[in-house]
N, C-alpha and C. Protein backbone atom coordinates (compact mmCIF):
# COMPACT_ATOMS: atom_id res chain seq x y z
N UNK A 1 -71.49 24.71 -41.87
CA UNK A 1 -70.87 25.41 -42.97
C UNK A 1 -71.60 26.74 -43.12
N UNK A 2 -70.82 27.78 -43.16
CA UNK A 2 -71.16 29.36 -43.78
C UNK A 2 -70.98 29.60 -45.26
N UNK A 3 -72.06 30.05 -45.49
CA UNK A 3 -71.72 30.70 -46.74
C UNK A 3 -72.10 32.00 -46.88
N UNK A 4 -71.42 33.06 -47.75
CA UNK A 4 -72.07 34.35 -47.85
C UNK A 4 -73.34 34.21 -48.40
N UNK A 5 -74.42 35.47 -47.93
CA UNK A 5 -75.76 35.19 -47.91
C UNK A 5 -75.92 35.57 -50.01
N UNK A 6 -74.59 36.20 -50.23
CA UNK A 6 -75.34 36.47 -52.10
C UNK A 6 -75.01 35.25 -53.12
N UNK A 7 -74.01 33.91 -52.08
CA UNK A 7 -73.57 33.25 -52.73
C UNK A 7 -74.40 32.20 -52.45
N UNK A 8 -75.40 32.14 -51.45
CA UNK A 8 -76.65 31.21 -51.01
C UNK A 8 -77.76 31.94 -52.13
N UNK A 9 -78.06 32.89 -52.60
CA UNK A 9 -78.73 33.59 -52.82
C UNK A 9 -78.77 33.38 -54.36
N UNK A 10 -77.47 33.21 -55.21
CA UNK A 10 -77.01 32.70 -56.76
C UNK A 10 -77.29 31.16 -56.98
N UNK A 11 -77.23 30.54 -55.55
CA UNK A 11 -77.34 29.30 -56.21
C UNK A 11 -78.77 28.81 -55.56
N UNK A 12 -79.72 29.38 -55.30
CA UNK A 12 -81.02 29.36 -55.19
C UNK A 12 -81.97 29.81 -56.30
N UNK A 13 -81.02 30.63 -56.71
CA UNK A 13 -81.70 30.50 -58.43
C UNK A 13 -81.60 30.13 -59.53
N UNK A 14 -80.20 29.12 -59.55
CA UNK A 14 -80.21 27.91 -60.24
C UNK A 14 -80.90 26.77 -59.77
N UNK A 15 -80.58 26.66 -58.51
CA UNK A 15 -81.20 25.14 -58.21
C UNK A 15 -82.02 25.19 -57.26
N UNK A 16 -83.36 24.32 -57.28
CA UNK A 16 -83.97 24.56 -56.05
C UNK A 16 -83.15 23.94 -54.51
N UNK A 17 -82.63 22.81 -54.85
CA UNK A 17 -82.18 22.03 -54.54
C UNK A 17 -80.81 22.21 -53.68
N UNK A 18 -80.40 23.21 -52.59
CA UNK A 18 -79.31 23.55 -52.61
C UNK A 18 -78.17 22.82 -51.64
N UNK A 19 -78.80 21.69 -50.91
CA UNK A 19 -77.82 20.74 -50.82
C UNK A 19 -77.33 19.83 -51.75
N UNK A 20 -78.08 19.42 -53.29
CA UNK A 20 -77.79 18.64 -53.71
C UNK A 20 -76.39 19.61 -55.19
N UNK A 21 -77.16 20.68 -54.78
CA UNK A 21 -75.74 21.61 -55.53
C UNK A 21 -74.73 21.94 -54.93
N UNK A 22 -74.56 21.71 -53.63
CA UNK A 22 -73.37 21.85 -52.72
C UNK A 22 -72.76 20.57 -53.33
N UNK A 23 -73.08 19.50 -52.82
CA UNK A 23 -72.71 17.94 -53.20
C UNK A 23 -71.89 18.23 -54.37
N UNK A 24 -73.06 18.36 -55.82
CA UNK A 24 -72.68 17.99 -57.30
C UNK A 24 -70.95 18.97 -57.11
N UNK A 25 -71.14 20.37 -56.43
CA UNK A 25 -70.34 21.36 -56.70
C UNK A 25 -68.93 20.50 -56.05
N UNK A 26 -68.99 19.65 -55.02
CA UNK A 26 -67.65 19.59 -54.20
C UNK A 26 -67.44 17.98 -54.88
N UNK A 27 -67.85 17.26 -55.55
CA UNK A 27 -67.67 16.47 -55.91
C UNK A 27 -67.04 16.54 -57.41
N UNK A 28 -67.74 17.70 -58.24
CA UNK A 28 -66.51 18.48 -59.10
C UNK A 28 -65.32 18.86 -58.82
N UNK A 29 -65.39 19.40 -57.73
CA UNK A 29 -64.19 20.26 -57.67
C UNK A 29 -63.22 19.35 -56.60
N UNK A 30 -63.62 17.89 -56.61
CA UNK A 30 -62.44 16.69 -55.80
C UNK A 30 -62.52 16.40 -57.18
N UNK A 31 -62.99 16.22 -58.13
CA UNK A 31 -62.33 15.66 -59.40
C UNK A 31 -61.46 15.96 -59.88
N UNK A 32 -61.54 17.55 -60.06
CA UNK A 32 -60.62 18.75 -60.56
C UNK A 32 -59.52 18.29 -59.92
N UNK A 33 -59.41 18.51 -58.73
CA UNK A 33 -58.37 18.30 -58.16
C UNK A 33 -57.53 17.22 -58.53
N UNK A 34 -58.03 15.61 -58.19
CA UNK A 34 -57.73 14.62 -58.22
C UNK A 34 -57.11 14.81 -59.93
N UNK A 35 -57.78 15.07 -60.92
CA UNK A 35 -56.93 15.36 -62.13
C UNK A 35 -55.84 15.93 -62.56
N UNK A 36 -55.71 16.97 -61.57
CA UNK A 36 -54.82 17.94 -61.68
C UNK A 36 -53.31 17.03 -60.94
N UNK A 37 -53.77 16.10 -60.08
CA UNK A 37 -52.47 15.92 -59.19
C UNK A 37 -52.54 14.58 -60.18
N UNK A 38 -53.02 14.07 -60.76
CA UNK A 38 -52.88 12.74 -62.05
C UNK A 38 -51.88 13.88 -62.57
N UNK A 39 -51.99 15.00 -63.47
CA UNK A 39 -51.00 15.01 -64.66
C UNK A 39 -49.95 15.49 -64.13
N UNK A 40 -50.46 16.61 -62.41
CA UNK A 40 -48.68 16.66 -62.03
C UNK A 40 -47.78 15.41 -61.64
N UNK A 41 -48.53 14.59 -61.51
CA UNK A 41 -47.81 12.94 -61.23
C UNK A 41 -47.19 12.55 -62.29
N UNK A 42 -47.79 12.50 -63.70
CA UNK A 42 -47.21 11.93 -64.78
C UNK A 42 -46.35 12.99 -65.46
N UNK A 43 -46.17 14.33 -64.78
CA UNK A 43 -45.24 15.20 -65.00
C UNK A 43 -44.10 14.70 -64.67
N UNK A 44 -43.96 14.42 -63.50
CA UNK A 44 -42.65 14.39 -62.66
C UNK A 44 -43.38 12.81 -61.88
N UNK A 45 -42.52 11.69 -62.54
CA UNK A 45 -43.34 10.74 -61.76
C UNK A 45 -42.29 10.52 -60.94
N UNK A 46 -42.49 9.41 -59.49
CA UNK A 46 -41.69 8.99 -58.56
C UNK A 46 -40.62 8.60 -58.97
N UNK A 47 -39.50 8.35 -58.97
CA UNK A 47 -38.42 8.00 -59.19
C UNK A 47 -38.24 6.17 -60.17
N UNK A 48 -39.20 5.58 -59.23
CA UNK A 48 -39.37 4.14 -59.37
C UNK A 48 -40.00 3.87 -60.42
N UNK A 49 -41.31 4.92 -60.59
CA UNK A 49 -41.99 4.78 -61.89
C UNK A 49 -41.68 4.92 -63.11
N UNK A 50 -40.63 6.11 -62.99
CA UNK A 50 -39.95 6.59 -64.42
C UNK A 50 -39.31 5.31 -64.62
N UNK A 51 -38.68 4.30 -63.76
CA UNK A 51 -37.81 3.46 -64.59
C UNK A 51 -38.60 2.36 -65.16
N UNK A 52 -39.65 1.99 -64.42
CA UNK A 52 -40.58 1.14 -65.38
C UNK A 52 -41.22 1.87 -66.85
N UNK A 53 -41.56 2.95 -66.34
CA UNK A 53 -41.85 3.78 -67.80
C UNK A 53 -40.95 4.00 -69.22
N UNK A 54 -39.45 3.77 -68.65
CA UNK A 54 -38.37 4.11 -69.35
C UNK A 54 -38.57 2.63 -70.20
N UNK A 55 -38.78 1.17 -69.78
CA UNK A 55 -38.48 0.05 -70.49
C UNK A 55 -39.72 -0.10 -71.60
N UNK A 56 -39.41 -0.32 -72.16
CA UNK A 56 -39.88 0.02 -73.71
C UNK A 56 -41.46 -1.26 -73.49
N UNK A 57 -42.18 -1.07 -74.75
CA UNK A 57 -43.43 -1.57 -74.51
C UNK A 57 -42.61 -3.05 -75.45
N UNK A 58 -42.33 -3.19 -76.22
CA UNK A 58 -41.48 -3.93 -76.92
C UNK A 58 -40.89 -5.10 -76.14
N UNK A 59 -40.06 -4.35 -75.38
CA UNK A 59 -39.31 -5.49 -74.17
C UNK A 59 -40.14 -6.17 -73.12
N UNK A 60 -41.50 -5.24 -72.48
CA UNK A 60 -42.49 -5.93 -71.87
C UNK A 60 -42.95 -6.94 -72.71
N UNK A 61 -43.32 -6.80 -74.27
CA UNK A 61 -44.03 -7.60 -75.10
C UNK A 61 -43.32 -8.95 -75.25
N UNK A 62 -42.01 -8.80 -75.10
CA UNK A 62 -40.66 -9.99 -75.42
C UNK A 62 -40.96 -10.71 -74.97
N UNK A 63 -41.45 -10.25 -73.00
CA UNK A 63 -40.77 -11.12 -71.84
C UNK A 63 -42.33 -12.13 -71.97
N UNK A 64 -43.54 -11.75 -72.38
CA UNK A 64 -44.42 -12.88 -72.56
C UNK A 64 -44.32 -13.81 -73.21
N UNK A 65 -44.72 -15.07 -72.81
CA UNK A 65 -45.08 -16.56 -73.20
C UNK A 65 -45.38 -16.23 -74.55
N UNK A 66 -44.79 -17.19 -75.06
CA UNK A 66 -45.34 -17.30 -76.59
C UNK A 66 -46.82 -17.72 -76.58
N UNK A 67 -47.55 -17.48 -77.47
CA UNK A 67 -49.20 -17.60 -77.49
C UNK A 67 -49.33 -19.21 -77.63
N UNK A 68 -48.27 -19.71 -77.94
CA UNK A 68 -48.59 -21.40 -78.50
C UNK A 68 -47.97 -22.55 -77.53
N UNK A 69 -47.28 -21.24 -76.61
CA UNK A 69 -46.71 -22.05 -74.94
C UNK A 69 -47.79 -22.23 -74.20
N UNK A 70 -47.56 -23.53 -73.57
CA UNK A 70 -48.53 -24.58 -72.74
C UNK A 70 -48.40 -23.72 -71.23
N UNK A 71 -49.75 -23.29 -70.65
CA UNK A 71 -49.09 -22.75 -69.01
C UNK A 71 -48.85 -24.01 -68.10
N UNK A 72 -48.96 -24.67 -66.96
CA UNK A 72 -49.05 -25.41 -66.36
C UNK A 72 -50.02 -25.56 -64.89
N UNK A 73 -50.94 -26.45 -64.86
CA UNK A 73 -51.81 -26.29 -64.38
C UNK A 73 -50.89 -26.30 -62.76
N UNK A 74 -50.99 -25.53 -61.66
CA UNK A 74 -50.03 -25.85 -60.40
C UNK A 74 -50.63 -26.70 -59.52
N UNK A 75 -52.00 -27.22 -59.94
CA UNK A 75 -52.40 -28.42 -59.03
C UNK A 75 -52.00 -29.65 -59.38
N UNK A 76 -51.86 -29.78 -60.57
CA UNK A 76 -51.27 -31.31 -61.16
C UNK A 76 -49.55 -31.20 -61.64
N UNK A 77 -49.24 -30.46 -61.57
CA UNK A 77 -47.91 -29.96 -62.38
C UNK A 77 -47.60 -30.51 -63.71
N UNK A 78 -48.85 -30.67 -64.82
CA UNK A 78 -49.03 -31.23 -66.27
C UNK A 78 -49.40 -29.21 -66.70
N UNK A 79 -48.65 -29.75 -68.57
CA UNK A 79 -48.99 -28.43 -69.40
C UNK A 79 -50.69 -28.63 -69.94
N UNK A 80 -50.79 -27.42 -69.64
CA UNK A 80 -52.81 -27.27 -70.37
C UNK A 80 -52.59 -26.32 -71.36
N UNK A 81 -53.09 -26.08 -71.94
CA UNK A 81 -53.59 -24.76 -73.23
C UNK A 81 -55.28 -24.74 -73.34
N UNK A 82 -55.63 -23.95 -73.84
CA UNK A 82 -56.89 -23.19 -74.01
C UNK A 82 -57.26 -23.34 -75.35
N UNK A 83 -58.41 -24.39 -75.67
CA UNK A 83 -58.49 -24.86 -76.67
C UNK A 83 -60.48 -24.53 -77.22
N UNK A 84 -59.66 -23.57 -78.26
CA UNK A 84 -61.55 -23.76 -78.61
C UNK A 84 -62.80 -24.49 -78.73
N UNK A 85 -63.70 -24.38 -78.01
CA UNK A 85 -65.12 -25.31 -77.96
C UNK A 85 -64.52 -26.45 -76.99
N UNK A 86 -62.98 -26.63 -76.46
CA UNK A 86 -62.92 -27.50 -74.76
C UNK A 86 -62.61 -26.91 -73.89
N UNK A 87 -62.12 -25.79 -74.18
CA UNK A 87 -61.52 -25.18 -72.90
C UNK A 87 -60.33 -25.47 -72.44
N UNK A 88 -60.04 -25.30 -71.48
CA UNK A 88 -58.57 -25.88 -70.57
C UNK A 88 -58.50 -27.35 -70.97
N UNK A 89 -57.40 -27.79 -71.67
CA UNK A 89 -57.32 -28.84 -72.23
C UNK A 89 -55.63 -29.37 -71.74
N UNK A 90 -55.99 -31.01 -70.99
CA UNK A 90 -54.64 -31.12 -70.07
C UNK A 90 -53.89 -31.85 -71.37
N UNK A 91 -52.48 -31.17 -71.72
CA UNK A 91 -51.33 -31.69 -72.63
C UNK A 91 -50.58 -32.50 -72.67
N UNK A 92 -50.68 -33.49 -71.58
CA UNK A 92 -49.81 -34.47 -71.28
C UNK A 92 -50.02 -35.83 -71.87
């Protein structure tokens, strides 16, 4: 890597250190980046995404189990629930 000798020269008098300010510097500036293409993403998202984005938080909230529904354990095929101070507790 080249650099101009006044721009080796500026950052020798911030840091002694001038590989580890190359590093800090390009590891900023992949952040920058990487941020920048996050909000142009959530600008204009993929096609697929907007339609999950479009369904309301409401209707995701619907489609869950009621809190007082039993899951089912898939090794025994019996209902369990989650029971304070036992834990996984088989319902059958």
């Amino acid at each position: 890597m080249t650099l101009p000798v006044d721009l080796v020269e500026r950052i020798d008098r911030l840091e002694p250190n001038r590989s580890r300010f190359l590093v800090d510097a390009a590891e900023h500036e992949i952040a920058r980046r990487q941020r920048a293409e996050l909000l142009r993403s959530l600008e204009l998202p993929h096609p697929e995404t907007a339609d999950v984005a479009a369904a309301s938080l409401a209707d995701w909230a619907a489609s869950l189990r009621a809190e007082d529904e039993p899951l089912v354990d898939t090794a025994t095929g019996t209902p369990v629930a989650w029971v304070a101070g036992r834990g996984w507790t088989d319902l059958s």
